[in-house]
Protein backbone atom coordinates (compact mmCIF):
# COMPACT_ATOMS: atom_id res chain seq x y z
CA UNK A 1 75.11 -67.75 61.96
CA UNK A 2 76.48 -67.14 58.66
CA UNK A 3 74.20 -69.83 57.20
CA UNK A 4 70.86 -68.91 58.67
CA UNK A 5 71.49 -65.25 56.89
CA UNK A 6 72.12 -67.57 54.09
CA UNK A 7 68.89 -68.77 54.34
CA UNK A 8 66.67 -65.81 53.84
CA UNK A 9 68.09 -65.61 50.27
CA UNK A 10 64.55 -65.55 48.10
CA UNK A 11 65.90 -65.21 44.95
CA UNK A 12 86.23 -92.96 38.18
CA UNK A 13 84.98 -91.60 39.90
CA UNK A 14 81.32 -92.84 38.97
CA UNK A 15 80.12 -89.19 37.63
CA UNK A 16 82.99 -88.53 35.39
CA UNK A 17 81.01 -90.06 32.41
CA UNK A 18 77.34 -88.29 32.57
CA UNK A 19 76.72 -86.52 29.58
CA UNK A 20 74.48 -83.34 30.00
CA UNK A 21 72.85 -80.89 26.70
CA UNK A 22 74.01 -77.48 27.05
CA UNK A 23 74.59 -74.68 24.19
CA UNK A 24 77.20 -73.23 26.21
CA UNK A 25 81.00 -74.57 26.65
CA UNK A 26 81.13 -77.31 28.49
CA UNK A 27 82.94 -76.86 31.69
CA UNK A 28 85.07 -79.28 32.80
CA UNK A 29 83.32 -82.65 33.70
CA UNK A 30 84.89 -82.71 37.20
CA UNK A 31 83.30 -79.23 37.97
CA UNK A 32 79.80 -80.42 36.74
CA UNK A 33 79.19 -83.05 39.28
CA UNK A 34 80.03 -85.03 42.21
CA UNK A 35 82.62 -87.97 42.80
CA UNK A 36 81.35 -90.70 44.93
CA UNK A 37 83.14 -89.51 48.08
CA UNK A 38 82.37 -86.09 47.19
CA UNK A 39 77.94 -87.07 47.04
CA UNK A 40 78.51 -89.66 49.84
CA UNK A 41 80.39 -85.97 51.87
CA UNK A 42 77.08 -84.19 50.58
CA UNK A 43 74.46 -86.61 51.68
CA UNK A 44 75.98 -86.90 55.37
CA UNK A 45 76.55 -82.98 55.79
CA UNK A 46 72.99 -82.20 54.43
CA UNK A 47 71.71 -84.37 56.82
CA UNK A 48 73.08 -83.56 59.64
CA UNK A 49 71.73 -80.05 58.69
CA UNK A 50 68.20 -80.15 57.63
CA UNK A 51 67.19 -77.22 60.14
CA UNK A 52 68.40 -74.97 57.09
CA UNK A 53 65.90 -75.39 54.65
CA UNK A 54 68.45 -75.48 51.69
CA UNK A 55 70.80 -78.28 53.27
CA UNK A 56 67.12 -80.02 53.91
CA UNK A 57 66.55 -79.51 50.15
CA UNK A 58 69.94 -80.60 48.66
CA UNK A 59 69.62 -83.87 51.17
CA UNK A 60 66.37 -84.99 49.51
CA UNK A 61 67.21 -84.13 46.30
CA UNK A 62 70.40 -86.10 46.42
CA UNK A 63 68.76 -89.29 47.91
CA UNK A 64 65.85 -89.30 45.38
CA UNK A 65 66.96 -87.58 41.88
CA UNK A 66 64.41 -85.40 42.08
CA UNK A 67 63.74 -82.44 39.83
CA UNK A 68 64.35 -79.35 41.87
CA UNK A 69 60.34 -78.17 40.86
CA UNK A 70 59.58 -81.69 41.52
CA UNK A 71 60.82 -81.26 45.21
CA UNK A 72 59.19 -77.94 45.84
CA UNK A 73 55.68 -79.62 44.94
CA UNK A 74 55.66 -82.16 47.46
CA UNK A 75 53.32 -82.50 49.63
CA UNK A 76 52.82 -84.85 53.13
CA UNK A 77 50.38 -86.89 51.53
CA UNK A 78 52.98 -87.63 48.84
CA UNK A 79 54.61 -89.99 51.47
CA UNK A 80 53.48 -93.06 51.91
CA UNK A 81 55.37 -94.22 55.16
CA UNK A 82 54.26 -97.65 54.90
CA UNK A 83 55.71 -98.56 51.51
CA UNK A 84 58.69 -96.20 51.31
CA UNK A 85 57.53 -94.45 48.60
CA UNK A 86 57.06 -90.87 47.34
CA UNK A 87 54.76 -89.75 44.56
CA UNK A 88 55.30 -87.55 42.14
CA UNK A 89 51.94 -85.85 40.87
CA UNK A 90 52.64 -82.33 40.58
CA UNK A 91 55.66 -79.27 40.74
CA UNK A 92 56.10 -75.82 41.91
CA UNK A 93 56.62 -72.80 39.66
CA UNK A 94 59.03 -71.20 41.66
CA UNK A 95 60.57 -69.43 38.37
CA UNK A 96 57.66 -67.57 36.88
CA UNK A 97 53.65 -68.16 38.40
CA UNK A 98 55.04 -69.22 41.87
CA UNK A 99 51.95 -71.62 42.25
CA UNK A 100 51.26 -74.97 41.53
CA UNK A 101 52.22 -76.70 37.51
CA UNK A 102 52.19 -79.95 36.03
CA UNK A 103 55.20 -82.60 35.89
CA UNK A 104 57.50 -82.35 32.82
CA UNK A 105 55.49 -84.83 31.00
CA UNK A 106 53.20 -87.47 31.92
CA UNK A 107 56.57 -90.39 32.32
CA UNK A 108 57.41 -87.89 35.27
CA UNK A 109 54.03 -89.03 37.26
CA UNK A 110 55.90 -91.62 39.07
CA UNK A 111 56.61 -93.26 42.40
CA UNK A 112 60.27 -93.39 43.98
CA UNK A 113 61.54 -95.48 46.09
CA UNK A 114 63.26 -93.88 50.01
CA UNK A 115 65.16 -95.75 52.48
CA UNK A 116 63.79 -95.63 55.89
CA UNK A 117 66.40 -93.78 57.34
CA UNK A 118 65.67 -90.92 54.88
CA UNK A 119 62.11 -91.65 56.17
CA UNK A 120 63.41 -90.73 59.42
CA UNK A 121 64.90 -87.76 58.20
CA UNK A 122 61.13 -86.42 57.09
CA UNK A 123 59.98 -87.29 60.30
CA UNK A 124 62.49 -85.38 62.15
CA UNK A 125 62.00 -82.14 59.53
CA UNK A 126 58.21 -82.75 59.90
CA UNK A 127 58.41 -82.98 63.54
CA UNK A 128 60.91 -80.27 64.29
CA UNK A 129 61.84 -77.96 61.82
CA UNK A 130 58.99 -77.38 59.43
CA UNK A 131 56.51 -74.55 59.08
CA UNK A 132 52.72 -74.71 58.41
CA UNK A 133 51.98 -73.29 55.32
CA UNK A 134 48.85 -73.06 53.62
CA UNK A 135 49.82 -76.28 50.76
CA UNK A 136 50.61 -77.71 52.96
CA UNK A 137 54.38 -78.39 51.08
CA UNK A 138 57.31 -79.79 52.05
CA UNK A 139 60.23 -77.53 51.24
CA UNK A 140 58.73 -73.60 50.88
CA UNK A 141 61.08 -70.23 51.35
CA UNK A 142 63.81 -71.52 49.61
CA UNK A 143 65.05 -70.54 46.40
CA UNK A 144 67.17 -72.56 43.66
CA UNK A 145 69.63 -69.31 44.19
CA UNK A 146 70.21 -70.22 48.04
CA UNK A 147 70.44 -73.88 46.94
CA UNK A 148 72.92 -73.36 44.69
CA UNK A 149 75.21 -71.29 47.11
CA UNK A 150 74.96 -74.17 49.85
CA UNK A 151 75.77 -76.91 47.25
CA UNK A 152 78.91 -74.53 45.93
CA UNK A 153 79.98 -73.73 49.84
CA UNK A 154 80.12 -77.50 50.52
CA UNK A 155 81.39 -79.01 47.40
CA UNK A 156 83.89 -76.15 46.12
CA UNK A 157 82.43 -76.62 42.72
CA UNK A 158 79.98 -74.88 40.50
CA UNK A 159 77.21 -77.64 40.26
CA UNK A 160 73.66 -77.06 41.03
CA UNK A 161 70.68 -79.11 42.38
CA UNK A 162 70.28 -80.70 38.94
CA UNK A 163 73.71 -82.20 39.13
CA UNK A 164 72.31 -84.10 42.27
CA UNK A 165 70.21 -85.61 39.86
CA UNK A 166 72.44 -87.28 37.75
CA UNK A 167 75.07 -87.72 40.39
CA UNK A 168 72.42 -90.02 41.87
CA UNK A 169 71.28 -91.64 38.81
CA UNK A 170 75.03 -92.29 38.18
CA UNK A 171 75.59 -94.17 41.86
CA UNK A 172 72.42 -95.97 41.00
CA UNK A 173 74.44 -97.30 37.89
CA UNK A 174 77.53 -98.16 39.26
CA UNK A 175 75.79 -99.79 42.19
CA UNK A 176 73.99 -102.07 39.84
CA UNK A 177 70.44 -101.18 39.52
CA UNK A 178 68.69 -101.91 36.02
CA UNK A 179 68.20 -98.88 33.67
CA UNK A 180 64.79 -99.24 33.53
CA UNK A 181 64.86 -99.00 36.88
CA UNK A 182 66.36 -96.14 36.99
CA UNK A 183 64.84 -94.85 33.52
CA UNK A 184 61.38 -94.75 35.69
CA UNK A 185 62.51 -93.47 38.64
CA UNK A 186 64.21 -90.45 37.04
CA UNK A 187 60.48 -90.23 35.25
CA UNK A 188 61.93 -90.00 31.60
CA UNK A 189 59.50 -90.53 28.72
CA UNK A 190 61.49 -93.46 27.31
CA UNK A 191 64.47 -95.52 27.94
CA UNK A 192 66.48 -94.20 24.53
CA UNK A 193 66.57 -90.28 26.88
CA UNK A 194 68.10 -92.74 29.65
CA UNK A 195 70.66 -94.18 27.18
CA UNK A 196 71.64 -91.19 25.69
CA UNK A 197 72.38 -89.60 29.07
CA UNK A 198 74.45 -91.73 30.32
CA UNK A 199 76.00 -93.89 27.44
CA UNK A 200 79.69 -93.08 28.30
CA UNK A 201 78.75 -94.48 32.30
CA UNK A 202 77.61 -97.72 30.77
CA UNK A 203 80.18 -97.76 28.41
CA UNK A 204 82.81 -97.53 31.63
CA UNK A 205 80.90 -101.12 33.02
CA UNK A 206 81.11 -102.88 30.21
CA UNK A 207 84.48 -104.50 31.15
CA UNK A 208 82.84 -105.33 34.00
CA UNK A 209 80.02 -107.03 32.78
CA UNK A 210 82.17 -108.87 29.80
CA UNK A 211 84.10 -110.57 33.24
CA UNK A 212 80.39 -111.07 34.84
CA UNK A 213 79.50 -112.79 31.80
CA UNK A 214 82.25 -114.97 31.22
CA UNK A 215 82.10 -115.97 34.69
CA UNK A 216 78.51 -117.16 34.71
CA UNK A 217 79.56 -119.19 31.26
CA UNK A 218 83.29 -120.87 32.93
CA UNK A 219 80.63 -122.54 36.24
CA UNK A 220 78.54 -124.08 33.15
């Protein structure tokens, strides 16, 4: 009960080495984002939750690295079920106009890759829980306010949706997907932003790739 009152609001670990900007003090690193069992917790919770539009929101935020405006401006026909693939085209202003905006920059026009069982997870939200609304959006009636409060509830930290972000971005890492990859997907203009972002994470694989390397070289 307590969370659909929530609701109404309108208002190594592998992330231990993200690096974020901010003109304020830095809080700790361990309070800015997620450990692996700590996203992995996240992902499973949200999902078994997506009736609540913010655990819905937080679920497909954390399986895509989506900007929170980014999520907000999706649309149905941004799916395409046959390729696993969502496309980012557009964003919400849910800070200042409330109405439709442009991506970041023209890098954040992109197409990301989904699983099929988050696939399934649309399909459920489309089929059972969401509401007809004239844009025919995804996720509407939910603020970055109520977001936050579910991610804080379920973590016991002070991150936000953004964290999600480069949570993800830092799995993807670990897990051994390219940085281009992963420089596209996260729709950054160039791969330098990408580097710069996450230099320390990279920096914590290289003994790992120095043993990859000298393995491939010992079989010659």
């Amino acid at each position: 009960m307590k969370i659909a009152v929530h609701e109404k609001i309108i208002d190594e670990n592998f992330a231990d080495f993200v690096k974020a900007k901010s003109q304020k003090a830095p809080r700790p690193v361990d309070d800015k984002y997620l450990q692996e069992d700590e996203y992995l917790s996240l992902i499973n919770e949200t999902e078994s939750n997506i009736k609540y539009k913010s655990y819905f929101t937080l679920y497909l935020i954390a399986v895509t690295g989506l900007r929170f405006a980014e999520a907000l401006g999706l649309t149905w026909d941004d799916i395409d079920w046959d390729d696993n693939i969502i496309s980012i085209n557009k964003t919400w202003n849910y800070s200042i106009t409330n109405d439709w905006a442009d991506t970041k920059n023209e890098s954040s026009k992109r197409k990301i890759p989904v699983s099929s069982k988050t696939l399934e997870v649309l399909k459920d939200y489309q089929r059972n829980f969401w509401e007809y609304n004239e844009y025919n959006r995804i996720i509407f009636g939910v603020s970055n306010a109520a977001c936050n409060k579910t991610l804080k509830r379920l973590t016991g930290k002070n991150v936000h949706p953004h964290s999600l972000r480069h949570t993800y971005a830092s799995f993807l890492i670990l897990k051994g997907i390219d940085l281009i990859s992963i420089s596209k997907i996260l729709g950054h203009e160039n791969l330098n932003i990408t580097l710069k972002v996450y230099a320390h994470q990279l920096e914590k694989l290289e003994n790992k790739n120095f043993k990859l390397i000298n393995g491939i070289f010992d079989k010659l």
